[in-house]
C-alpha atoms as a PDB file:
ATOM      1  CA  UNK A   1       0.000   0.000   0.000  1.00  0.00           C
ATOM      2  CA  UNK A   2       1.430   3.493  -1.074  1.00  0.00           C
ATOM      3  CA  UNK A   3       0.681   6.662   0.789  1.00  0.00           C
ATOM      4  CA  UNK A   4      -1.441   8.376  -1.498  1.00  0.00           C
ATOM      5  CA  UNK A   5      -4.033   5.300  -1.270  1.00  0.00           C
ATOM      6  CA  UNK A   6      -4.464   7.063   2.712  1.00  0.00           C
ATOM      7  CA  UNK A   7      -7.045  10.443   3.169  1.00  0.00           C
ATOM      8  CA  UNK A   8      -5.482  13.181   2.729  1.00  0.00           C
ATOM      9  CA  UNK A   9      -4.854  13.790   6.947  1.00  0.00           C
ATOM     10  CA  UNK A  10      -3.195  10.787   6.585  1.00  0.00           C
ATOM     11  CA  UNK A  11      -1.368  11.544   3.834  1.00  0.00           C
ATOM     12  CA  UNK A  12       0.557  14.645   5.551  1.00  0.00           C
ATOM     13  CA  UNK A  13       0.798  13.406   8.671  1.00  0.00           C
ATOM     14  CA  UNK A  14       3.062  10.487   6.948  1.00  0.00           C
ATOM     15  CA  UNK A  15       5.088  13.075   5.367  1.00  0.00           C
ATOM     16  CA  UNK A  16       5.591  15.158   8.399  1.00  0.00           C
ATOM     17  CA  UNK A  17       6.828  11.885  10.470  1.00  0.00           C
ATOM     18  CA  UNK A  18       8.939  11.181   7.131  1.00  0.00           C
ATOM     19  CA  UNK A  19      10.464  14.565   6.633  1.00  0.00           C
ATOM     20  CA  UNK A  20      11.229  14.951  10.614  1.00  0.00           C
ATOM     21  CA  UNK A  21      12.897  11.360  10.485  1.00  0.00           C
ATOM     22  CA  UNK A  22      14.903  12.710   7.246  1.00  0.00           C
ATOM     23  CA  UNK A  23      16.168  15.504   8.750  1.00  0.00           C
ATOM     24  CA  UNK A  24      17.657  13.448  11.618  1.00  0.00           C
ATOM     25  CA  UNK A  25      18.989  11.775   9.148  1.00  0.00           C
ATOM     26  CA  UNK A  26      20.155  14.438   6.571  1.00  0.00           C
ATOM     27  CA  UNK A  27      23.978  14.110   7.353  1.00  0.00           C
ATOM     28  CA  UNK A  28      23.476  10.258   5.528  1.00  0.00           C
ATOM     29  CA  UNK A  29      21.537  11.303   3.017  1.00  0.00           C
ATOM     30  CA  UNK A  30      22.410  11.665  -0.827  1.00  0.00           C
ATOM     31  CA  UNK A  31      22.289  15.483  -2.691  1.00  0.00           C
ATOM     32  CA  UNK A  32      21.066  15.474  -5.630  1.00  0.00           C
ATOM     33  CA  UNK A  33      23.244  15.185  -9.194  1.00  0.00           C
ATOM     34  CA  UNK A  34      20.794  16.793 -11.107  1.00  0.00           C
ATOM     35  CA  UNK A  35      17.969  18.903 -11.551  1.00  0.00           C
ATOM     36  CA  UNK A  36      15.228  19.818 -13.467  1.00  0.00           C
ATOM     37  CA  UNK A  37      14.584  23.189 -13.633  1.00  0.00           C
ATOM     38  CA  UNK A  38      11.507  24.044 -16.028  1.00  0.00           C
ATOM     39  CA  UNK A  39      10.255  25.413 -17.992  1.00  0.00           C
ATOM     40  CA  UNK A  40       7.177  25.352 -16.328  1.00  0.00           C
ATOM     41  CA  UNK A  41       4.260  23.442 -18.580  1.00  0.00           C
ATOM     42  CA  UNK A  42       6.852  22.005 -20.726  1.00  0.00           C
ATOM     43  CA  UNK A  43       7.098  18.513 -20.011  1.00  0.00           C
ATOM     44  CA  UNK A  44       8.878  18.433 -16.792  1.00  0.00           C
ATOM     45  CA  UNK A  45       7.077  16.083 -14.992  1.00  0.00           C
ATOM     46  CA  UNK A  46       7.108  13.902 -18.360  1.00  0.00           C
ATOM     47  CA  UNK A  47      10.648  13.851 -18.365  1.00  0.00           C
ATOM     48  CA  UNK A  48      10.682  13.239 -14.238  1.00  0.00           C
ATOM     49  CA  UNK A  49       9.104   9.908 -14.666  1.00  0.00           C
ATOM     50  CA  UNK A  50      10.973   8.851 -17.173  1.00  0.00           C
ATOM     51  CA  UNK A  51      14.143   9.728 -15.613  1.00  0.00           C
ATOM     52  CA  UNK A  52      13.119   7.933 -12.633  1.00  0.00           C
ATOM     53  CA  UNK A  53      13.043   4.530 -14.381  1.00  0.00           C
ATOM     54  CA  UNK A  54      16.597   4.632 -14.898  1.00  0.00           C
ATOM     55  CA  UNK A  55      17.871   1.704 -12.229  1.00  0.00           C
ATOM     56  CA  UNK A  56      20.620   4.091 -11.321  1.00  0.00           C
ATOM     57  CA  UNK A  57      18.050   7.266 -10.682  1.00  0.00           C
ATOM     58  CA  UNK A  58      16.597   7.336  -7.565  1.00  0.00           C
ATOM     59  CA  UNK A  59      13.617   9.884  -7.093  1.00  0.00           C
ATOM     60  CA  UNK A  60      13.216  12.414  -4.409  1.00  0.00           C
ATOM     61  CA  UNK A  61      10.931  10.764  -0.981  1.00  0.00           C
ATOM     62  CA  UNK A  62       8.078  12.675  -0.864  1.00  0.00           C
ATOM     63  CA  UNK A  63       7.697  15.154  -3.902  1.00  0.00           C
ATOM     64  CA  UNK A  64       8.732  15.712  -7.388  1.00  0.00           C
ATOM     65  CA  UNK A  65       9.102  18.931  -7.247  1.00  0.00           C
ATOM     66  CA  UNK A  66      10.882  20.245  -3.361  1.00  0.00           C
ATOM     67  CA  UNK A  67      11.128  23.800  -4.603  1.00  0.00           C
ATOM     68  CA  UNK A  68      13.592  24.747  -2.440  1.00  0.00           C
ATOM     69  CA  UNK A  69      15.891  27.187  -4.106  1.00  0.00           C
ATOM     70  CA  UNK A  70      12.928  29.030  -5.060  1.00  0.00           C
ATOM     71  CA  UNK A  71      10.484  29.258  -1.898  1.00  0.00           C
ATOM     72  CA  UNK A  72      11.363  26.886   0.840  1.00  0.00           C
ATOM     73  CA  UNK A  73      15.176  28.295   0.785  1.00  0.00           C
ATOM     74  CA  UNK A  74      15.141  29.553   3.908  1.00  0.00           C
ATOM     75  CA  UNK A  75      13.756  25.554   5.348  1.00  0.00           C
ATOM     76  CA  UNK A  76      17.576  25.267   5.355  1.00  0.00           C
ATOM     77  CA  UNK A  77      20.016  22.581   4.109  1.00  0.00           C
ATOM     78  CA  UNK A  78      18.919  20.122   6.190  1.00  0.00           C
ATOM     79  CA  UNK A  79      15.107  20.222   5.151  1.00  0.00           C
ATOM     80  CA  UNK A  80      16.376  19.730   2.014  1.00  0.00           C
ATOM     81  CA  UNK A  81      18.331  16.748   1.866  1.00  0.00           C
ATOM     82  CA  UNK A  82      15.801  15.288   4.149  1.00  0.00           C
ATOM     83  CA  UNK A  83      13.826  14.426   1.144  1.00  0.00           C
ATOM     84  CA  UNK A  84      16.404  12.563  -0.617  1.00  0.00           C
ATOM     85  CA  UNK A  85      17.357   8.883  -0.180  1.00  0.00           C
ATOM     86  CA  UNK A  86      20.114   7.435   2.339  1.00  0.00           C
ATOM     87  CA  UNK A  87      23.382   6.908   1.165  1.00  0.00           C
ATOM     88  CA  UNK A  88      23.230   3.455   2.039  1.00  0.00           C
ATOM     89  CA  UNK A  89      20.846   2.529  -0.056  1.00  0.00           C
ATOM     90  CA  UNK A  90      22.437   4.202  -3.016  1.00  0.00           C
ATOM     91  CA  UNK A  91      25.821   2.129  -2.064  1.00  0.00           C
ATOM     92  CA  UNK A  92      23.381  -0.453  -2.676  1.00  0.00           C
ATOM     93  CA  UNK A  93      22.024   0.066  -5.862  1.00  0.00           C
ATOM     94  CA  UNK A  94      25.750   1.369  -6.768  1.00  0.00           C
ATOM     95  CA  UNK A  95      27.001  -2.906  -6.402  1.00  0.00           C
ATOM     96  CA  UNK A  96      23.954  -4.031  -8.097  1.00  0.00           C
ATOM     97  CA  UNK A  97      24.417  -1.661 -11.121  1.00  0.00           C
ATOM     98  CA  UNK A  98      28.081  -0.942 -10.964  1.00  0.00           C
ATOM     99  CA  UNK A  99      27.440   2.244 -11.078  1.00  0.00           C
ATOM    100  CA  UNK A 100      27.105   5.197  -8.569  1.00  0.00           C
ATOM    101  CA  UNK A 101      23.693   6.176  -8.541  1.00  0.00           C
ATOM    102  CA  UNK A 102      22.041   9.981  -8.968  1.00  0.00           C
ATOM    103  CA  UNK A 103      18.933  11.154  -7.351  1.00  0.00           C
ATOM    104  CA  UNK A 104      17.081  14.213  -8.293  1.00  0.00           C
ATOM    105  CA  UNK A 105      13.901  16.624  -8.355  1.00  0.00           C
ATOM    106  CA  UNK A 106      12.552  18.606 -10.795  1.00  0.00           C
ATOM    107  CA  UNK A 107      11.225  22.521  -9.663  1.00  0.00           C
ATOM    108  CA  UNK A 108      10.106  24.092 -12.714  1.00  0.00           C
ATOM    109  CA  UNK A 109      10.220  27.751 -11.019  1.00  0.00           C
ATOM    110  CA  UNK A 110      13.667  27.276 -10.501  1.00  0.00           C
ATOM    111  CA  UNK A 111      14.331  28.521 -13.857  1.00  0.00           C
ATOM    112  CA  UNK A 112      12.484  31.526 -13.421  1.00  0.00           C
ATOM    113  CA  UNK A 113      13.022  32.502 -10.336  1.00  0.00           C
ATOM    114  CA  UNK A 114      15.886  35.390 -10.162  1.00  0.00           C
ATOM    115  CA  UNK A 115      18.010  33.568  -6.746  1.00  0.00           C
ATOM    116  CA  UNK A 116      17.350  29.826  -7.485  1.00  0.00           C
ATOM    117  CA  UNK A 117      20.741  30.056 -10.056  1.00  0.00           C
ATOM    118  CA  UNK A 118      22.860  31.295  -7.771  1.00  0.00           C
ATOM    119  CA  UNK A 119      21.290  29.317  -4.886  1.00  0.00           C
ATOM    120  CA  UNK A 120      21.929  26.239  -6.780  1.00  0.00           C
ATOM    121  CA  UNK A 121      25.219  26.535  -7.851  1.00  0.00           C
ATOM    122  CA  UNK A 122      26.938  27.457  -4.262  1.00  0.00           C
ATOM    123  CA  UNK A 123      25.144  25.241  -2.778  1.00  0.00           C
ATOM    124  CA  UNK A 124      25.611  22.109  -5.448  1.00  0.00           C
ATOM    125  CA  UNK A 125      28.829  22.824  -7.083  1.00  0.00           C
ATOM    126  CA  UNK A 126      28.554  19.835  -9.211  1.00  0.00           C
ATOM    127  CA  UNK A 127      24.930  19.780  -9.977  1.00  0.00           C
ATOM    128  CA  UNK A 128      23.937  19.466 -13.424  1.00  0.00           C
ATOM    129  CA  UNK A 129      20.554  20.829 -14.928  1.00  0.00           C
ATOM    130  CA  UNK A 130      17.858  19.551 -17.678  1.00  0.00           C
ATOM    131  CA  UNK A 131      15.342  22.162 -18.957  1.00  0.00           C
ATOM    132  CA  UNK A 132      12.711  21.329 -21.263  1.00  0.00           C
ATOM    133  CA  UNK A 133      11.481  24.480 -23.272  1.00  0.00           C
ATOM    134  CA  UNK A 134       8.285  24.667 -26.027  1.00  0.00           C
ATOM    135  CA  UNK A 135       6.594  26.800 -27.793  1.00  0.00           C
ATOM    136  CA  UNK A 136       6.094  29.640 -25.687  1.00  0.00           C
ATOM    137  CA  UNK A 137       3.020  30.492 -27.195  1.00  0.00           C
ATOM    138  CA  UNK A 138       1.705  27.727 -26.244  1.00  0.00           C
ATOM    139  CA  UNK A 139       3.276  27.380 -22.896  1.00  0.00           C
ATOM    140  CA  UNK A 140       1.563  30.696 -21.929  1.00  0.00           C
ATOM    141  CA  UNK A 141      -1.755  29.499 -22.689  1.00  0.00           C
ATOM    142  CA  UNK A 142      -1.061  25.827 -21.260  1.00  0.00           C
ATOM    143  CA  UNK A 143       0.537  27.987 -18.060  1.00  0.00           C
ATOM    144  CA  UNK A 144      -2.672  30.194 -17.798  1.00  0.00           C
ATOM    145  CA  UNK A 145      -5.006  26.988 -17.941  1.00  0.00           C
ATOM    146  CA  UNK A 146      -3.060  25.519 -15.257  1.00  0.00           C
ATOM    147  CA  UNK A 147      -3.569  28.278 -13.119  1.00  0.00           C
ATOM    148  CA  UNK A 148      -6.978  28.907 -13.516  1.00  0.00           C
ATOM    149  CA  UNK A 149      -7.292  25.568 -12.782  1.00  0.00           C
ATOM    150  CA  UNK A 150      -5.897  25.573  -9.784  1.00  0.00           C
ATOM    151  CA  UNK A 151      -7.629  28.400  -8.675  1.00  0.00           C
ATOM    152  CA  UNK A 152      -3.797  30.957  -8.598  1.00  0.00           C
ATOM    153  CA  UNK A 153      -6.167  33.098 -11.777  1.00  0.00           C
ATOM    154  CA  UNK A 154      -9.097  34.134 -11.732  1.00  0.00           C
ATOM    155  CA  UNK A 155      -9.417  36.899 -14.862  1.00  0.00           C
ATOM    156  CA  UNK A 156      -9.999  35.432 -18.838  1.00  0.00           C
ATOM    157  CA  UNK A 157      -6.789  35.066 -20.764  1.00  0.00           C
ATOM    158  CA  UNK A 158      -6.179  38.039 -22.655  1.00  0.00           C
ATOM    159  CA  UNK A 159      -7.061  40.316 -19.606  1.00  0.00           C
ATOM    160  CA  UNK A 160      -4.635  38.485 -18.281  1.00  0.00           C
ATOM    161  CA  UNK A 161      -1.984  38.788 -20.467  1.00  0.00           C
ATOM    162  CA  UNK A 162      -2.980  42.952 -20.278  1.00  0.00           C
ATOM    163  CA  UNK A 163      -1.956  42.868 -16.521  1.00  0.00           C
ATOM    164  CA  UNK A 164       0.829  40.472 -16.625  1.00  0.00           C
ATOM    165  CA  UNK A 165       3.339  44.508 -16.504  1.00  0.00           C
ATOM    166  CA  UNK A 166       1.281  45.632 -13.940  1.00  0.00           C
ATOM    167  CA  UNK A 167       0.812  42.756 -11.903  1.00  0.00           C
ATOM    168  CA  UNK A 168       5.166  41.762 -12.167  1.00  0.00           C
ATOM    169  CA  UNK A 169       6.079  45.068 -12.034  1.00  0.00           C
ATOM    170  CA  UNK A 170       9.013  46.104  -9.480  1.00  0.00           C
ATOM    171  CA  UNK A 171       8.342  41.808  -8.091  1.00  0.00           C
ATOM    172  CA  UNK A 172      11.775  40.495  -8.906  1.00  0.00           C
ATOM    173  CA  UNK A 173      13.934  43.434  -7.700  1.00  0.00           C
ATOM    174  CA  UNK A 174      11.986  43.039  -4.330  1.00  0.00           C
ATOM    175  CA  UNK A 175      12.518  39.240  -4.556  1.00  0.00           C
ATOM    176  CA  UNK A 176      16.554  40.191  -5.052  1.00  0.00           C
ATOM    177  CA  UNK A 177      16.301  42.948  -2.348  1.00  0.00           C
ATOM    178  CA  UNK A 178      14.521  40.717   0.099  1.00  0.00           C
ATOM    179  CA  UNK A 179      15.437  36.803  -0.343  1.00  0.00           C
ATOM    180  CA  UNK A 180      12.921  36.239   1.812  1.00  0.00           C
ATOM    181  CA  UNK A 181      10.317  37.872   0.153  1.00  0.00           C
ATOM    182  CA  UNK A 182       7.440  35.954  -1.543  1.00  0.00           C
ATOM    183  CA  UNK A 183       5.746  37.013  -4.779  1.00  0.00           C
ATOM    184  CA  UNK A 184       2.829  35.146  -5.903  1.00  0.00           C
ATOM    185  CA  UNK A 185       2.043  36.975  -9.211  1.00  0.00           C
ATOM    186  CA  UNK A 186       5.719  36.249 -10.097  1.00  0.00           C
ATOM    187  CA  UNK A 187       5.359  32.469  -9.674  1.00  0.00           C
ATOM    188  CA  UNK A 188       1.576  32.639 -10.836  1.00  0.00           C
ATOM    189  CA  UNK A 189       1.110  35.379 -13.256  1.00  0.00           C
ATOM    190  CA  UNK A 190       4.179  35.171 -15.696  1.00  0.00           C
ATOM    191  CA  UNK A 191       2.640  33.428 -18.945  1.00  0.00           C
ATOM    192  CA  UNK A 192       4.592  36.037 -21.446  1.00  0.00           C
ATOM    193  CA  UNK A 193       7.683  36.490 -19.189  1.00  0.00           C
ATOM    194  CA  UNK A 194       8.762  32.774 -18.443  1.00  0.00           C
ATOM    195  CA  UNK A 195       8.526  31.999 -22.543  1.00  0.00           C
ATOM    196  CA  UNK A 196      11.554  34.468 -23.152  1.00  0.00           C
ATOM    197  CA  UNK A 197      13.765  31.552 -22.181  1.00  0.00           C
ATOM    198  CA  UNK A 198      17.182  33.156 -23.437  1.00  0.00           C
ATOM    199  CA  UNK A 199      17.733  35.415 -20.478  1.00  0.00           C
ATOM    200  CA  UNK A 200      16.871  32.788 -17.859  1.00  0.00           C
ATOM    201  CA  UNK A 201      19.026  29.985 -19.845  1.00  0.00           C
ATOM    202  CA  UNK A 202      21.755  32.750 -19.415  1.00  0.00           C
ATOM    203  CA  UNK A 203      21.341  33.156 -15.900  1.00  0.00           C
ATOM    204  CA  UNK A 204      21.917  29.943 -15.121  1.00  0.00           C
ATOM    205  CA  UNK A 205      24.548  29.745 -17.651  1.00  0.00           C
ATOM    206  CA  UNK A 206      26.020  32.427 -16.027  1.00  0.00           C
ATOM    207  CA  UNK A 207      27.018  30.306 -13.022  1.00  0.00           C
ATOM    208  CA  UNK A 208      27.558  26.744 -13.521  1.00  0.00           C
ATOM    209  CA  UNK A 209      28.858  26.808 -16.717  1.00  0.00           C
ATOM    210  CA  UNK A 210      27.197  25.901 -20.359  1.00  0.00           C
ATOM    211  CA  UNK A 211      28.447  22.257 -20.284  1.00  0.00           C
ATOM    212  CA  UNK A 212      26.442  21.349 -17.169  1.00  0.00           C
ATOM    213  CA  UNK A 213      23.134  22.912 -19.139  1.00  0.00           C
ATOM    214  CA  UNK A 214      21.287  20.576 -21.325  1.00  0.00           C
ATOM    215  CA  UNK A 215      18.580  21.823 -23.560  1.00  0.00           C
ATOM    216  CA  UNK A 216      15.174  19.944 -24.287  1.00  0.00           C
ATOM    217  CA  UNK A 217      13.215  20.756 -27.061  1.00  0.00           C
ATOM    218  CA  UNK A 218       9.745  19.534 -25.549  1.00  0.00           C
ATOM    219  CA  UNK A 219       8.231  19.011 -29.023  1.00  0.00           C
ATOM    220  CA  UNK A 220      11.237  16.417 -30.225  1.00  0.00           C
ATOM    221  CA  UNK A 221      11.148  14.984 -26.778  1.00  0.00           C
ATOM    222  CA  UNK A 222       7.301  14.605 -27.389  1.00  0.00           C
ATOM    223  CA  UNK A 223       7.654  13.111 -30.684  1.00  0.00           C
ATOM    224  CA  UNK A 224      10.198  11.037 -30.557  1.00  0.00           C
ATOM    225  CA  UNK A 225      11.021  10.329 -27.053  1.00  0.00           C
ATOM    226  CA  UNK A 226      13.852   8.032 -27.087  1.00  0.00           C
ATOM    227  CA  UNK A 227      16.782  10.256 -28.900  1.00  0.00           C
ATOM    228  CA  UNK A 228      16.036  12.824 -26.346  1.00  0.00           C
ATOM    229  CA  UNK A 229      16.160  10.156 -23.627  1.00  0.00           C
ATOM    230  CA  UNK A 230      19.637   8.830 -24.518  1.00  0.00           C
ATOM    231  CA  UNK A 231      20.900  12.414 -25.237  1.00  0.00           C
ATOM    232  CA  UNK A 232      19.708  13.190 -21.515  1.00  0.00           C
ATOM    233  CA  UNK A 233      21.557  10.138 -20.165  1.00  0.00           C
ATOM    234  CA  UNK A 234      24.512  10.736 -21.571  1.00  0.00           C
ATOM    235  CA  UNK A 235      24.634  14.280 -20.645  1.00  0.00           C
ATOM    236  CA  UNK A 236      24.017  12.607 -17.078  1.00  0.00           C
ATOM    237  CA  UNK A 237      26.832  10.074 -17.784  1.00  0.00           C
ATOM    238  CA  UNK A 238      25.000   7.011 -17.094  1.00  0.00           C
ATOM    239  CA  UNK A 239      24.580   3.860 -19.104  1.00  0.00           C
ATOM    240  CA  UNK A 240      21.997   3.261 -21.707  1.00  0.00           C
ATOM    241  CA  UNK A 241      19.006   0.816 -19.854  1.00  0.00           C
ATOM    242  CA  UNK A 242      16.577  -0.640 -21.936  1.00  0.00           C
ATOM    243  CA  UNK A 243      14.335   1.777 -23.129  1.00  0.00           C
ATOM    244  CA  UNK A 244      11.573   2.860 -20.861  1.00  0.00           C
ATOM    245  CA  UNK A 245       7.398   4.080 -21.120  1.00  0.00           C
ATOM    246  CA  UNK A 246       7.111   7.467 -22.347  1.00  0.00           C
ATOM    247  CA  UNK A 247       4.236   9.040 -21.452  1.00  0.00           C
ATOM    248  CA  UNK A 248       2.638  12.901 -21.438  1.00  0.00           C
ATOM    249  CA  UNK A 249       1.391  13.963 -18.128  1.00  0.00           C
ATOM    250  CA  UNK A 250      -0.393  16.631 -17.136  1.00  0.00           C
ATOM    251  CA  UNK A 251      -2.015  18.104 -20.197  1.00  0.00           C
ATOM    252  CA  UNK A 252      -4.837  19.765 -19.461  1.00  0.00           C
ATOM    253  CA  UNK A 253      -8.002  20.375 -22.194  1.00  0.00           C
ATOM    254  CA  UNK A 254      -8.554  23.781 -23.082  1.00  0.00           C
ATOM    255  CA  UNK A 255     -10.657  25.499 -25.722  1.00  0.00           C
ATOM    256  CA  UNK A 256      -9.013  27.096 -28.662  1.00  0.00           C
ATOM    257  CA  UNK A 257      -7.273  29.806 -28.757  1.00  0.00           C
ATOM    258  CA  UNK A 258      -8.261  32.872 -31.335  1.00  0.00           C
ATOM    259  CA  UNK A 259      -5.832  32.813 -34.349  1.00  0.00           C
ATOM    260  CA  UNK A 260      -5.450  36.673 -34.182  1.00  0.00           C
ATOM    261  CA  UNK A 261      -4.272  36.047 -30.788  1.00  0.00           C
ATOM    262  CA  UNK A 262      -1.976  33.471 -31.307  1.00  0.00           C
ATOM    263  CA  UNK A 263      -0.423  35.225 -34.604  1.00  0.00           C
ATOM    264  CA  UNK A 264      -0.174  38.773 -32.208  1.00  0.00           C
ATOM    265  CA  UNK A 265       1.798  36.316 -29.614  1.00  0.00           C
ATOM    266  CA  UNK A 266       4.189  34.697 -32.142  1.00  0.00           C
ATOM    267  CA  UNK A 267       5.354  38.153 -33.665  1.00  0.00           C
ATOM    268  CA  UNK A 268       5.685  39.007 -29.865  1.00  0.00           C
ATOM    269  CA  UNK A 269       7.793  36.008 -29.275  1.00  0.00           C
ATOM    270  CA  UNK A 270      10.177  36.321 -32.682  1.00  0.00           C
ATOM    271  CA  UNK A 271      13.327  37.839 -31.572  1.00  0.00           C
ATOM    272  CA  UNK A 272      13.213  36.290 -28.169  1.00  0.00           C
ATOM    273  CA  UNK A 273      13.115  32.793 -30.129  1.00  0.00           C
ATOM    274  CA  UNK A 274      15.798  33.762 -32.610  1.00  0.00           C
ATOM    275  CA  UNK A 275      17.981  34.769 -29.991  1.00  0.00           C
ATOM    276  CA  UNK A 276      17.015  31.468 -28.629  1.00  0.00           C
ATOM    277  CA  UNK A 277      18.337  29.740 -31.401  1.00  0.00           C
ATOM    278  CA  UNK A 278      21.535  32.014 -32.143  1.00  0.00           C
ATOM    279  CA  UNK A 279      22.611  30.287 -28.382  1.00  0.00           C
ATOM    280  CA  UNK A 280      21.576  27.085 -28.613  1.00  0.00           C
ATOM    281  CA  UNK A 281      22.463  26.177 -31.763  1.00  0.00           C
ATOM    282  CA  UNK A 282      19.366  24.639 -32.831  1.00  0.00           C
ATOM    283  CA  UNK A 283      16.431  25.780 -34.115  1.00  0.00           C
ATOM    284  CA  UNK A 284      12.811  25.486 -32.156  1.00  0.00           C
ATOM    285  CA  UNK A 285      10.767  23.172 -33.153  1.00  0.00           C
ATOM    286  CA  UNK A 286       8.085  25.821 -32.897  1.00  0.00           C
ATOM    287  CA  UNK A 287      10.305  27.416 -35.876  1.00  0.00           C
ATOM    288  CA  UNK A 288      10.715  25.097 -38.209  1.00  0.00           C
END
């Protein structure tokens, strides 16, 4: 029996015993080799389960996603690696596989939020980090169903996309100014901001260094899953398994949107996405 077959009371009072226990335990516990990072609504948690079926992968205890260099940062080091396995059981799996096992979690805000880079690479030095980007017309719409969903919006699309300005203005400096200051229209409200990937890409860039940055393109990974996969394990340096389930999680249904609109957002979107490509060396999939 798993947790999530409890009520939810249940449910959290399991993780609250489990997360105590792990941080009595943190000192044993693994940190994580890699990271995914975002883009939010562009296959993370896609690629997170299919990561996880690697035999030398080992998820994260309790969540995908801990978000801890972007909200829970000041939980401290030890709340952290409580959610990661014991180093005994990766020296385990490390006999069984011959090789020395990774775990992870994937935090799609990570990527957009302006202190998770730096928080990231002082406190992993070796970390490496997997984003998955798509087209960001698309994301913004996917993003603003999401939220709606989940009750973060509450306005129709394009009004929101008139306040997104108003509504981020002046949040990240006080995010920079104040670490531990908590914006919730900066983690809810960005649909145009978070699709002008260049400048976040560059951010983290910027501090671990381009070879421990691999590149997704969503729509390839989508298509034709396994390429991607064994590009993403090598980047990770781990041997080729046999190839796992693919599968697209998450996608929500959502009516059309109006052409006009979408045109208006894809002229919007063309230099960020050629600058995109001028970087990465490979051209969108949303471009071709």
């Amino acid at each position: 029996m798993k947790l999530t077959d409890f009520p939810p009371s249940a449910q959290h009072a399991g993780q609250r015993i489990a997360l105590g226990f792990g941080r009595l335990t943190a000192a044993d516990r693994m940190s994580p080799g890699f990271l995914i990072c975002g883009a939010q609504r562009c296959g993370t948690t896609s690629m997170y389960r299919a990561l996880r079926q690697h035999p030398a992968i080992l998820k994260p205890l309790l969540h995908k996603g801990i978000h801890y260099f972007d909200t829970g940062y000041q939980n401290g080091p030890s709340w952290y690696r409580a959610h990661f396995p014991l180093r005994a059981h990766a020296r385990l799996i490390a006999r069984r596989q011959r090789v020395e096992p990774l775990t992870f979690e994937s935090s799609p805000y990570y990527l957009f939020h302006p202190l998770a880079a730096s928080r990231i690479a002082r406190d992993l030095p070796d970390v490496r980090v997997i984003v998955l980007l798509r087209d960001p017309v698309e994301r913004a719409y996917s993003a603003y169903t999401h939220e709606r969903a989940r009750g973060f919006e509450t306005e129709e699309f394009e009004t929101a996309l008139a306040l997104e300005d108003s509504r981020l203005s002046g949040e990240e400096d006080r995010i920079v100014a104040d670490p531990g200051n908590y914006s919730y229209s900066h983690q809810h409200h960005a649909y145009l901001r978070r699709g002008r990937y260049l400048e976040q890409l560059r951010r983290i860039e910027n501090v671990i260094g381009r070879d421990r940055l691999h590149v997704v393109d969503s729509d390839d990974f989508f298509g034709d899953p396994l390429p991607t996969w064994r590009e993403v394990i090598r980047f990770l340096q781990l041997p080729d398994p046999a190839m796992p389930v693919f599968d697209q999680h998450n996608a929500r249904p959502r009516s059309p949107m109006p052409r006009s609109l979408r045109t208006q957002l894809r002229d919007q979107f063309q230099p960020y996405d050629e600058a995109l490509a001028r970087w990465w060396g490979h051209e969108p999939s949303w471009r071709r």
